[in-house]
Protein backbone atom coordinates (compact mmCIF):
# COMPACT_ATOMS: atom_id res chain seq x y z
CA UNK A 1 20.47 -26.65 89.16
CA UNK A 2 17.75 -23.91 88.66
CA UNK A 3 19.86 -21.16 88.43
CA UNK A 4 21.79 -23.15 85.67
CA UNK A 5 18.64 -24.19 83.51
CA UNK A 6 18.46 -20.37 84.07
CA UNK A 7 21.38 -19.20 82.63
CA UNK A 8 20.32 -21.61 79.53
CA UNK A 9 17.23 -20.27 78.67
CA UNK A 10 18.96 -16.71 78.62
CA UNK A 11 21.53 -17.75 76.90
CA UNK A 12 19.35 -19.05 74.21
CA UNK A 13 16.96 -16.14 73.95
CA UNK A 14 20.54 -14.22 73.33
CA UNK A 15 21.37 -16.33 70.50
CA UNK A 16 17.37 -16.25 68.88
CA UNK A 17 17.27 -12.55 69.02
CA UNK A 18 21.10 -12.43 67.12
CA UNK A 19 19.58 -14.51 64.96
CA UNK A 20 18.44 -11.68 62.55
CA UNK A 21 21.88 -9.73 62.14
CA UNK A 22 24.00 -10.02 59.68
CA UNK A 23 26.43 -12.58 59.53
CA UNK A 24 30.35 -11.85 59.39
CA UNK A 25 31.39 -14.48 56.72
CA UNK A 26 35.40 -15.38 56.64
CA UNK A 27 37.83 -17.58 54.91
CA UNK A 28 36.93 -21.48 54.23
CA UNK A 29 40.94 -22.69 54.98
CA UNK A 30 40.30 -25.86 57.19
CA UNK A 31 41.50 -25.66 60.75
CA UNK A 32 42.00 -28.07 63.25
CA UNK A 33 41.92 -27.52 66.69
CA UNK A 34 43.40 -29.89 69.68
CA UNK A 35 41.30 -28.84 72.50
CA UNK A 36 43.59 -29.81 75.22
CA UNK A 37 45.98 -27.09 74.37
CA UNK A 38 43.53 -24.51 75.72
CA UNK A 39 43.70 -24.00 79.41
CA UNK A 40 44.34 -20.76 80.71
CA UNK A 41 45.13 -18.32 78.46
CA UNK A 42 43.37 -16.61 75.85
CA UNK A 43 43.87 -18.21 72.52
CA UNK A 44 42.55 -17.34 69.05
CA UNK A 45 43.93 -17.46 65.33
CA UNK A 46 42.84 -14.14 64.09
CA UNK A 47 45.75 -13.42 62.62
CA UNK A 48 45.88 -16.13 60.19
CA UNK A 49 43.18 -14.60 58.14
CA UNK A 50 43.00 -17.47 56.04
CA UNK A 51 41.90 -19.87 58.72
CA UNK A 52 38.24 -20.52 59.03
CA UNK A 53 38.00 -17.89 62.17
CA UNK A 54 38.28 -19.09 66.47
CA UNK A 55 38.63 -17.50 69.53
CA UNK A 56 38.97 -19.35 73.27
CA UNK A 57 38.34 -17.34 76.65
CA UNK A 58 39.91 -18.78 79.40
CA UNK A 59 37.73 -17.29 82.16
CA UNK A 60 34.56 -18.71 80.65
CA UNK A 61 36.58 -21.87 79.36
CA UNK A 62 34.68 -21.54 76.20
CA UNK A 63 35.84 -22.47 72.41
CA UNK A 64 33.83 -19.92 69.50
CA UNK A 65 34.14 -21.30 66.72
CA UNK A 66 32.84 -18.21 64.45
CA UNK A 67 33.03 -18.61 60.42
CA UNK A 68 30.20 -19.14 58.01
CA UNK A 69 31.02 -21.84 56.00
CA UNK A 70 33.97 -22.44 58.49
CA UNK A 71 35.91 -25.83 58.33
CA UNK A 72 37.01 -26.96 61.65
CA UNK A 73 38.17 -30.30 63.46
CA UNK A 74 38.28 -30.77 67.10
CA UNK A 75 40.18 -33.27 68.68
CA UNK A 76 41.61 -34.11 72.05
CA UNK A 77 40.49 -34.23 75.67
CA UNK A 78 39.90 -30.61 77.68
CA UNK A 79 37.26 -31.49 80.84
CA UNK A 80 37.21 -27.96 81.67
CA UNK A 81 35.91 -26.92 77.55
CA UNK A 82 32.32 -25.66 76.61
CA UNK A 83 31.97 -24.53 72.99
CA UNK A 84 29.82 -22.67 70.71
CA UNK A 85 29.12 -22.51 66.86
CA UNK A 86 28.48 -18.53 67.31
CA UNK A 87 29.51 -15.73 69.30
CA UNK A 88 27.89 -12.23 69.44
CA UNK A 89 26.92 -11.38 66.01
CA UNK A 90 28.78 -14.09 64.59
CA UNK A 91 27.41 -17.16 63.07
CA UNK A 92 28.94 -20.38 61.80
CA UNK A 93 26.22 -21.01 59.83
CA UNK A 94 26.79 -23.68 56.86
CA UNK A 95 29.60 -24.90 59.16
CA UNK A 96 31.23 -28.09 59.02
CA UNK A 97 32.65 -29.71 61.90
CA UNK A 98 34.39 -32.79 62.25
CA UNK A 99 34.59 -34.52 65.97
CA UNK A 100 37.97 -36.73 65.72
CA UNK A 101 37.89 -38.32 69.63
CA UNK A 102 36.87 -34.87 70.78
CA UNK A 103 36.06 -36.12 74.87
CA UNK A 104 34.79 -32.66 76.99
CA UNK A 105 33.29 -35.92 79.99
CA UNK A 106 33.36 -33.97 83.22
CA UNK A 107 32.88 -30.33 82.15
CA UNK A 108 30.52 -28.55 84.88
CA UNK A 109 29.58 -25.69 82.22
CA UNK A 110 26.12 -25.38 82.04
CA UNK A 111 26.16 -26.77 78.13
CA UNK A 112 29.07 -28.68 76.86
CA UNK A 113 28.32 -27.39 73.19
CA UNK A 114 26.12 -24.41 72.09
CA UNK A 115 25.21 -25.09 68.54
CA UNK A 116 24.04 -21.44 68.05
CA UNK A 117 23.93 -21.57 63.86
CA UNK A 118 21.78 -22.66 61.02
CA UNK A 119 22.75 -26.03 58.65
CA UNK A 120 25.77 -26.75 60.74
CA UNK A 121 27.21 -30.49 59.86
CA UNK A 122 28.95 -32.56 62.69
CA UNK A 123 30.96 -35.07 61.07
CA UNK A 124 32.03 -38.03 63.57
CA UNK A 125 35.41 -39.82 63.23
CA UNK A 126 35.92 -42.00 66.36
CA UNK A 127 34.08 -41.96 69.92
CA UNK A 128 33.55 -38.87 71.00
CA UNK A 129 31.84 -37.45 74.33
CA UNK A 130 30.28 -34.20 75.15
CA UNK A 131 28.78 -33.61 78.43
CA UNK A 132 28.05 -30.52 80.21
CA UNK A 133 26.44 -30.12 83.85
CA UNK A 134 22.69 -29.09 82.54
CA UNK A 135 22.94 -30.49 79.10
CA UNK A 136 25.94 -32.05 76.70
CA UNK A 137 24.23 -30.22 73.13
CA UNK A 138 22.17 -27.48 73.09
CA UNK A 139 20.46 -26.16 70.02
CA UNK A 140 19.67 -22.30 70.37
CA UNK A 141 19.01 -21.46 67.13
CA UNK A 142 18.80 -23.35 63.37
CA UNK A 143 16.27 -24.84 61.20
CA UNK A 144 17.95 -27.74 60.58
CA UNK A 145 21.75 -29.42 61.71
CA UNK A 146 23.19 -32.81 60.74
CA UNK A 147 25.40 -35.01 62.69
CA UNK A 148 27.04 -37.76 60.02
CA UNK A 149 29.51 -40.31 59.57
CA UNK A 150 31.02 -42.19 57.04
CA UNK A 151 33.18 -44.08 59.16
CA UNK A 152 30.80 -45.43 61.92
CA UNK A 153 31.77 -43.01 64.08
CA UNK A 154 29.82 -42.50 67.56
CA UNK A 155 28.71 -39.52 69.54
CA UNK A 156 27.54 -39.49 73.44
CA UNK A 157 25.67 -36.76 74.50
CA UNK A 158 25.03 -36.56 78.66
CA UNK A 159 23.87 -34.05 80.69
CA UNK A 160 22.83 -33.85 84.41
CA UNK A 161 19.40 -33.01 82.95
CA UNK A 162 19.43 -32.94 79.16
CA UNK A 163 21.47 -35.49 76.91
CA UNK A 164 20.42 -32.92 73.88
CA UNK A 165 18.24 -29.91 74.44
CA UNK A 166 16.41 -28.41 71.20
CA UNK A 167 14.91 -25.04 72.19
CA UNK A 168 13.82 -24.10 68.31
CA UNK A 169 11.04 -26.30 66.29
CA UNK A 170 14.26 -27.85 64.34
CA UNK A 171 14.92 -30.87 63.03
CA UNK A 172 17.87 -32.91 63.91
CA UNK A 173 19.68 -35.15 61.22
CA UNK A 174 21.52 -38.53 62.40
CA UNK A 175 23.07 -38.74 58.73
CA UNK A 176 25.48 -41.49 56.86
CA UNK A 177 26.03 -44.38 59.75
CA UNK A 178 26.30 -41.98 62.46
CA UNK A 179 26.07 -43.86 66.14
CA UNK A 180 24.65 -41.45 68.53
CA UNK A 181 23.46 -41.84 72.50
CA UNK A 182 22.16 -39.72 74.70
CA UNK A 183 21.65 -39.55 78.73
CA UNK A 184 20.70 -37.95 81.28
CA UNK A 185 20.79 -38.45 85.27
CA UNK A 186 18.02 -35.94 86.39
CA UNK A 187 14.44 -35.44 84.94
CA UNK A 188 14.29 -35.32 81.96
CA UNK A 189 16.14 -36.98 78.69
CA UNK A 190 15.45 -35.03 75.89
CA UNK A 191 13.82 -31.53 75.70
CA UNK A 192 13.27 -31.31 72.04
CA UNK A 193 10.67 -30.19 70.12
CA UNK A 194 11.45 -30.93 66.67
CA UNK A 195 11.66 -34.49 64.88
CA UNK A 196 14.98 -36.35 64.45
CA UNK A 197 15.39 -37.86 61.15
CA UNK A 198 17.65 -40.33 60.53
CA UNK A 199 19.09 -42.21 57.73
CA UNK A 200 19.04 -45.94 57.04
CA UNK A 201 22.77 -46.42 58.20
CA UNK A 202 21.86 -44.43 61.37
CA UNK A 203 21.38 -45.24 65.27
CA UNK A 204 20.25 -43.11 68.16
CA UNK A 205 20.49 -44.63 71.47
CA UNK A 206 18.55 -43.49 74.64
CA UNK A 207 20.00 -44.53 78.46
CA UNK A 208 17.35 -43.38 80.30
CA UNK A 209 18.42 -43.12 83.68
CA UNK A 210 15.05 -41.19 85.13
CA UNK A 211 11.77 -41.90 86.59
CA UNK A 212 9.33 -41.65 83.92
CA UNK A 213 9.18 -42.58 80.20
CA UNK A 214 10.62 -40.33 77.83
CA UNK A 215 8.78 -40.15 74.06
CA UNK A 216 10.53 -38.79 71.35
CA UNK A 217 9.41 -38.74 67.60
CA UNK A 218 11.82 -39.58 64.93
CA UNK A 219 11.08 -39.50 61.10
CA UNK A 220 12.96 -41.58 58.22
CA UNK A 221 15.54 -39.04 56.27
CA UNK A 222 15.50 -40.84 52.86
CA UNK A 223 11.72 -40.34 51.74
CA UNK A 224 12.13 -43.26 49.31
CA UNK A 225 13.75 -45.55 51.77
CA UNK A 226 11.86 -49.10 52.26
CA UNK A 227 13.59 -49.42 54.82
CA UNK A 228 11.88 -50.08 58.39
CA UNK A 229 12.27 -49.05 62.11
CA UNK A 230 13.79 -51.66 64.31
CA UNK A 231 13.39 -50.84 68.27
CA UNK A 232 15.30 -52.57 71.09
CA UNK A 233 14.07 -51.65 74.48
CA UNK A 234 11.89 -49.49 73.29
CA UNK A 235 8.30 -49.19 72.06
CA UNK A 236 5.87 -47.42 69.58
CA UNK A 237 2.21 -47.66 68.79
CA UNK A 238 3.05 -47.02 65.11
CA UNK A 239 3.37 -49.46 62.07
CA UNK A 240 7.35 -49.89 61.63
CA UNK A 241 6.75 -49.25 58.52
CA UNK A 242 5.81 -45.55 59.02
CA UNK A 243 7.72 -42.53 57.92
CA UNK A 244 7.35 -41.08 61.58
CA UNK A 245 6.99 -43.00 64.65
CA UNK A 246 6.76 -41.68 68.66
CA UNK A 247 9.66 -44.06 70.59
CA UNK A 248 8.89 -44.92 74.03
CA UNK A 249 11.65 -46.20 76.30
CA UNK A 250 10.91 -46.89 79.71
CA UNK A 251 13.14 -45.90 82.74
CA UNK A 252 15.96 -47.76 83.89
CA UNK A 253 16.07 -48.90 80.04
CA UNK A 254 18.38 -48.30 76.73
CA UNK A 255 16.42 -47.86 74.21
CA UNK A 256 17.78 -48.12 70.70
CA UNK A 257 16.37 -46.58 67.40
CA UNK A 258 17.58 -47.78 63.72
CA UNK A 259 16.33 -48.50 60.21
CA UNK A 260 16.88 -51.80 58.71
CA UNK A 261 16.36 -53.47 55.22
CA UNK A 262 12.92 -56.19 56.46
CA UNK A 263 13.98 -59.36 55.37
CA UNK A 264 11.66 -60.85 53.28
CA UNK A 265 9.80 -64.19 54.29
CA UNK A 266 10.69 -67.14 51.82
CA UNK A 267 8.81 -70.61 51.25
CA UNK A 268 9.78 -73.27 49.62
CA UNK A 269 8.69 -75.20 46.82
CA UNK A 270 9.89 -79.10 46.35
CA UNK A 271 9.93 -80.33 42.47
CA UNK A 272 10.65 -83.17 41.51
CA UNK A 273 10.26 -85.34 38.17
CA UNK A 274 10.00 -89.06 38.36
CA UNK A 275 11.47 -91.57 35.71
CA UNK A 276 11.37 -90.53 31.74
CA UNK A 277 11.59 -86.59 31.86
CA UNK A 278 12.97 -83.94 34.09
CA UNK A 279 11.57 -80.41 35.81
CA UNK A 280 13.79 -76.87 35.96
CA UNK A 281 14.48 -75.93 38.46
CA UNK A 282 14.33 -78.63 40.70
CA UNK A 283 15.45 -79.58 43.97
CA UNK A 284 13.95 -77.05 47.15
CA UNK A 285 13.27 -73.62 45.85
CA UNK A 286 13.41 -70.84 48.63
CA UNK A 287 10.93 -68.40 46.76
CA UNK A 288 10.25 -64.89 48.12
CA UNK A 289 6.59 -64.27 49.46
CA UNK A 290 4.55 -62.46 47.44
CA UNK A 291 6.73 -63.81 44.29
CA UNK A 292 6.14 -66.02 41.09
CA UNK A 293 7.48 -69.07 40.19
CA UNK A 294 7.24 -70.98 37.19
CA UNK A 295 8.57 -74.69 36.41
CA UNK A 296 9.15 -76.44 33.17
CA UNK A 297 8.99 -80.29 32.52
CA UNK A 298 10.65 -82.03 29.55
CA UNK A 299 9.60 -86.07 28.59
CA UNK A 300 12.64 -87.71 27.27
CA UNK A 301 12.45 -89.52 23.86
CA UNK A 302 9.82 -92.13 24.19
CA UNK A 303 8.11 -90.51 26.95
CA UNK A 304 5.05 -88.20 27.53
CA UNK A 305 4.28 -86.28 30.52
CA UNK A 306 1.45 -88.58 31.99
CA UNK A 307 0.77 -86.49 35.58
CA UNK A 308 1.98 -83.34 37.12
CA UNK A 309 0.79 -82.99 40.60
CA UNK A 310 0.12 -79.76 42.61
CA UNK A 311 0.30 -80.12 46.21
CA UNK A 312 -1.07 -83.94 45.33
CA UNK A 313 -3.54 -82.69 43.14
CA UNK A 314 -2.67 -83.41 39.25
CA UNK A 315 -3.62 -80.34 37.17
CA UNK A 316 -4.09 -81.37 33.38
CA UNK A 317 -3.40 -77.94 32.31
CA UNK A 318 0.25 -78.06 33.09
CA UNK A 319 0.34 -81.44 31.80
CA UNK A 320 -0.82 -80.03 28.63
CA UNK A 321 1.22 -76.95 28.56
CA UNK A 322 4.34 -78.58 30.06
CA UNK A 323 4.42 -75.56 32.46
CA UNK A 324 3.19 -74.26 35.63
CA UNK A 325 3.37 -71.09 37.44
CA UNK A 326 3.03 -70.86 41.05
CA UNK A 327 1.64 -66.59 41.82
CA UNK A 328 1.94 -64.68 44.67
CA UNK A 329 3.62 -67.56 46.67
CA UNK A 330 2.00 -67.07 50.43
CA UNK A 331 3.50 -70.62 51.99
CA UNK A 332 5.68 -73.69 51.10
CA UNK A 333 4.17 -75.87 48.38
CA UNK A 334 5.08 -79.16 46.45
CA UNK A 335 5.40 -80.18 42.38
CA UNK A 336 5.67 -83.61 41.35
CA UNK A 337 6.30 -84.72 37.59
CA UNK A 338 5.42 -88.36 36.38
CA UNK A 339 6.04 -89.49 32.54
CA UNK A 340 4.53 -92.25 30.97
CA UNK A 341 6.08 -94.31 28.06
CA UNK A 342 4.34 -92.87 25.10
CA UNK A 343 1.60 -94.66 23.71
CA UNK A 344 2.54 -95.64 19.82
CA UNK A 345 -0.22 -93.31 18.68
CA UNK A 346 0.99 -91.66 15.54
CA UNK A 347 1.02 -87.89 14.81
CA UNK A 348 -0.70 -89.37 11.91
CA UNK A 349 -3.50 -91.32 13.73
CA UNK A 350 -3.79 -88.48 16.24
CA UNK A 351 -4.50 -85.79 13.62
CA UNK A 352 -7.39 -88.07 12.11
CA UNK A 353 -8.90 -87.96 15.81
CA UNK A 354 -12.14 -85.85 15.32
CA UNK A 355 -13.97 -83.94 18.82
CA UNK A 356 -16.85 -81.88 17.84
CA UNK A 357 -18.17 -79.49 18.39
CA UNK A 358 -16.44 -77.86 20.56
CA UNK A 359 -17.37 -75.56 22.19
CA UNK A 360 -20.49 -77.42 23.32
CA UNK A 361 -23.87 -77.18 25.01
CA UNK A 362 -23.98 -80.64 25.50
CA UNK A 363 -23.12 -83.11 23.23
CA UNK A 364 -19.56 -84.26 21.93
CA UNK A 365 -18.82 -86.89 19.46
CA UNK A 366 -16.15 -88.26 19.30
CA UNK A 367 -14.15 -90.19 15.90
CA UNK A 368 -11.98 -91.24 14.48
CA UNK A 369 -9.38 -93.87 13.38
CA UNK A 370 -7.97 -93.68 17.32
CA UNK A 371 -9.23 -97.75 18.70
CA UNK A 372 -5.95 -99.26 17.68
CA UNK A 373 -5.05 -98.00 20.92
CA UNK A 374 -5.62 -100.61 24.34
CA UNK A 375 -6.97 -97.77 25.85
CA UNK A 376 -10.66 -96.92 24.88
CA UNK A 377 -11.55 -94.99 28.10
CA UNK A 378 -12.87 -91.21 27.54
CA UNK A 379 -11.79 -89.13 30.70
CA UNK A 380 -13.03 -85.85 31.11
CA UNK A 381 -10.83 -83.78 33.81
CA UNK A 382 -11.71 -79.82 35.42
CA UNK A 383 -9.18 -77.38 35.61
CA UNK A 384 -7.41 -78.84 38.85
CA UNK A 385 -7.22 -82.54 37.50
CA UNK A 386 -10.17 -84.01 39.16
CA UNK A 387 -11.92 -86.55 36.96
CA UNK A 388 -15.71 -85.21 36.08
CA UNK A 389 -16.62 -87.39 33.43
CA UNK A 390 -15.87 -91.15 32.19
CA UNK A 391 -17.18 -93.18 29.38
CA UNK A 392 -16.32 -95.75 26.55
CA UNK A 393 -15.38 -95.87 22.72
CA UNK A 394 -17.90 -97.54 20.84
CA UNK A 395 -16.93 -100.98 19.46
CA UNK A 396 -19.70 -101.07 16.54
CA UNK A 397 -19.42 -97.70 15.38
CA UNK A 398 -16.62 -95.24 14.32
CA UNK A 399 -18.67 -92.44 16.19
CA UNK A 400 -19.26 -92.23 20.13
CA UNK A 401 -21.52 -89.56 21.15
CA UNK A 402 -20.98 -88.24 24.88
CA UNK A 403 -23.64 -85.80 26.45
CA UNK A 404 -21.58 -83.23 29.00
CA UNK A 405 -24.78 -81.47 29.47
CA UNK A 406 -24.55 -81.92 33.48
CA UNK A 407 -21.34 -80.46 33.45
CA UNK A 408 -20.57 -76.40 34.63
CA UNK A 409 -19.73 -74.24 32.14
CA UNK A 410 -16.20 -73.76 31.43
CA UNK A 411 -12.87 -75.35 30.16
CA UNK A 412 -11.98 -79.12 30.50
CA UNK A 413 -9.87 -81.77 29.15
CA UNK A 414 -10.73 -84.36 27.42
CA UNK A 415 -8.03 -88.00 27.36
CA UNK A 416 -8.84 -90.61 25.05
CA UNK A 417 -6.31 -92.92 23.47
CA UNK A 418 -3.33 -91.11 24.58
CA UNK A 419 -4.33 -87.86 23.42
CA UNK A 420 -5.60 -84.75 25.26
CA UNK A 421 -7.38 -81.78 23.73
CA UNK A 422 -9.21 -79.03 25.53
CA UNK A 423 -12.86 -78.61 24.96
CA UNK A 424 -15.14 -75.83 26.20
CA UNK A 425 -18.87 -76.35 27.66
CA UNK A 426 -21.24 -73.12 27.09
């Protein structure tokens, strides 16, 4: 096993110091390659110069693939196949390569697939397995690569020691709703160093299969996404709401990473209207948390709105305003409407009603041709509906004078003979 971790590490120094040469860029004609066919002979397409470039050497049972901005698609089943995205001084940088049920499971190469370019897609159609006897993917060299799918495909990487391997500061890319797992059945998981990002469609699946925790950070792909992390056997220290979070999954345990839309917490509010009017919306009202709602309530002909209640507590303001708005909703809550039949008080009489002055320090009188009315009880209500203040209409005099002076300062409702009109103490 050392002397194939080894052979890795050389291999990869190979590919860093190629890094700088110049690339060899050929043709962008799609190819498609059915790895089973290769075996042992030699094999390459040269000749068909319009083919995005690959060349297969039996005695190392390796697949180059070897254009820039090559298109290539590998499919079928070869256990005896290790390939590369490079070779020599070539690069497939800005490659794209689609995995259609590509299966290399019992390859005893060192690496089942040398990604040895820069910006190199993996497109995934299918289930697909790499493995390779130190690790299934090794990056050598890139900034950044992308493995994506449109189609929910799936990708598992294992290796006797490394599922994936990243031996640059890179980041990784789990694009579209790419399914990808990795495993190992040695030491250690994953030896990379750079972050994998992953899109909101994404998951990344660890089977860790050694003795000790393996940590890995991974960083949401779409900056704007309010998306959040969701973890199954497997832990963070982070806010799921973070950008970038360090995954924990324990040995023995498969550990899954993906981002999901929260669902947002709802309450409910009840409203109801009794006899003589009617509330909109009614019924139970699932309202988001954090959210607004606001209720209207009509009195039929011959009715006036006489109570509206607020978790049991009436609150005269909606009663005047025929309206009420329940903000920032934080738990379930309950509106009841109650309508009275109206009193007989005419728009004339109620307009010859007389409350001043208003605002006040103290004193309110109160006249008016208003006693025809049975009911000669001034109410005087806060804000919420509590009653603060109660007196009589005079019987000798047209006048009653009312001293509020005990009251707070502030708005409050004054009820007398059916009518209700706001007054302000100061």
């Amino acid at each position: 096993m050392t002397n194939l971790k080894n052979n890795l590490r050389k291999v990869v120094a190979i590919a860093i110091c190629l890094a700088g040469t110049t690339m060899f860029v050929q043709a962008q004609t799609p190819v498609t390659i059915d790895v089973s066919t290769l075996g042992g002979t030699d094999a390459n397409n040269n000749a068909a110069s319009t083919e995005s470039n690959w060349q297969y050497n039996a005695s190392q049972k390796r697949l180059h693939l070897t254009s820039a901005n090559g298109n290539y698609t590998l499919t079928g089943t070869n256990a005896d196949l290790c390939f590369d995205l490079g070779s020599g001084t070539l690069f497939a940088t800005n490659a794209n390569v689609t995995f259609n049920g590509l299966n290399t499971k019992g390859v005893t190469t060192a690496v089942g697939c040398y990604l040895s370019a820069d910006s190199v897609t993996i497109t995934l159609i299918g289930d697909n397995y790499l493995e390779g006897d130190v690790a299934a993917f090794a990056i050598s060299y890139g900034n950044v690569n992308t493995i994506t799918s449109s189609s929910s495909g799936k990708l598992t990487a294992k290796g006797a020691s490394y599922g994936i391997a990243n031996n640059t500061a890179a980041n990784f890319i789990i694009d579209g709703n790419a399914n990808v797992s990795v495993g190992s059945t040695s030491n250690v998981l994953l030896n990379f160093t750079g972050t994998i990002k992953m899109s909101d469609a994404a998951q990344f699946t660890i089977a860790n299969n050694t003795n000790s925790i393996t940590v890995q950070n991974f960083e949401k792909y779409i900056t704007a996404s309010t998306y959040e992390w969701k973890l199954t056997n497997a832990t963070t220290t982070n806010p799921l709401t973070d950008s970038i979070i360090s995954v924990s999954v324990a040995p023995g345990q498969t550990g899954t990473v993906e981002r999901v839309n929260p669902v947002p917490i709802t309450y409910t509010i009840t409203a109801t209207a009794g006899t003589g009017g009617s509330i909109s919306p009614s019924g139970n009202i699932s309202v988001n948390v954090g959210t607004d709602q606001t209720f209207t309530f009509t009195a039929n002909s011959g009715y006036q709105i006489d109570q509206v209640l607020i978790d049991n507590l009436n609150n005269f303001p909606a009663v005047a305003a025929g309206t009420y708005t329940f903000t920032n909703v934080q738990a379930n809550h309950k509106i009841e409407v109650y309508f009275a039949p109206s009193t007989g008080i005419s728009e004339v009489t109620a307009e010859k009603m007389t409350i001043y002055p208003n605002p006040t320090s103290g004193q309110l009188r109160v006249s008016g041709d208003i006693w025809d009315s049975g009911d000669r009880e001034i109410r005087i209500y806060n804000v919420v509906g509590q009653v603060v203040f109660t007196s009589q209409l005079s019987k000798l005099s047209p006048e009653t004078t009312i001293d509020i002076s005990h009251l707070a300062n502030g708005l409050y409702f004054l009820k007398v003979g059916g009518k209700m009109v706001k007054i302000v103490k100061e």
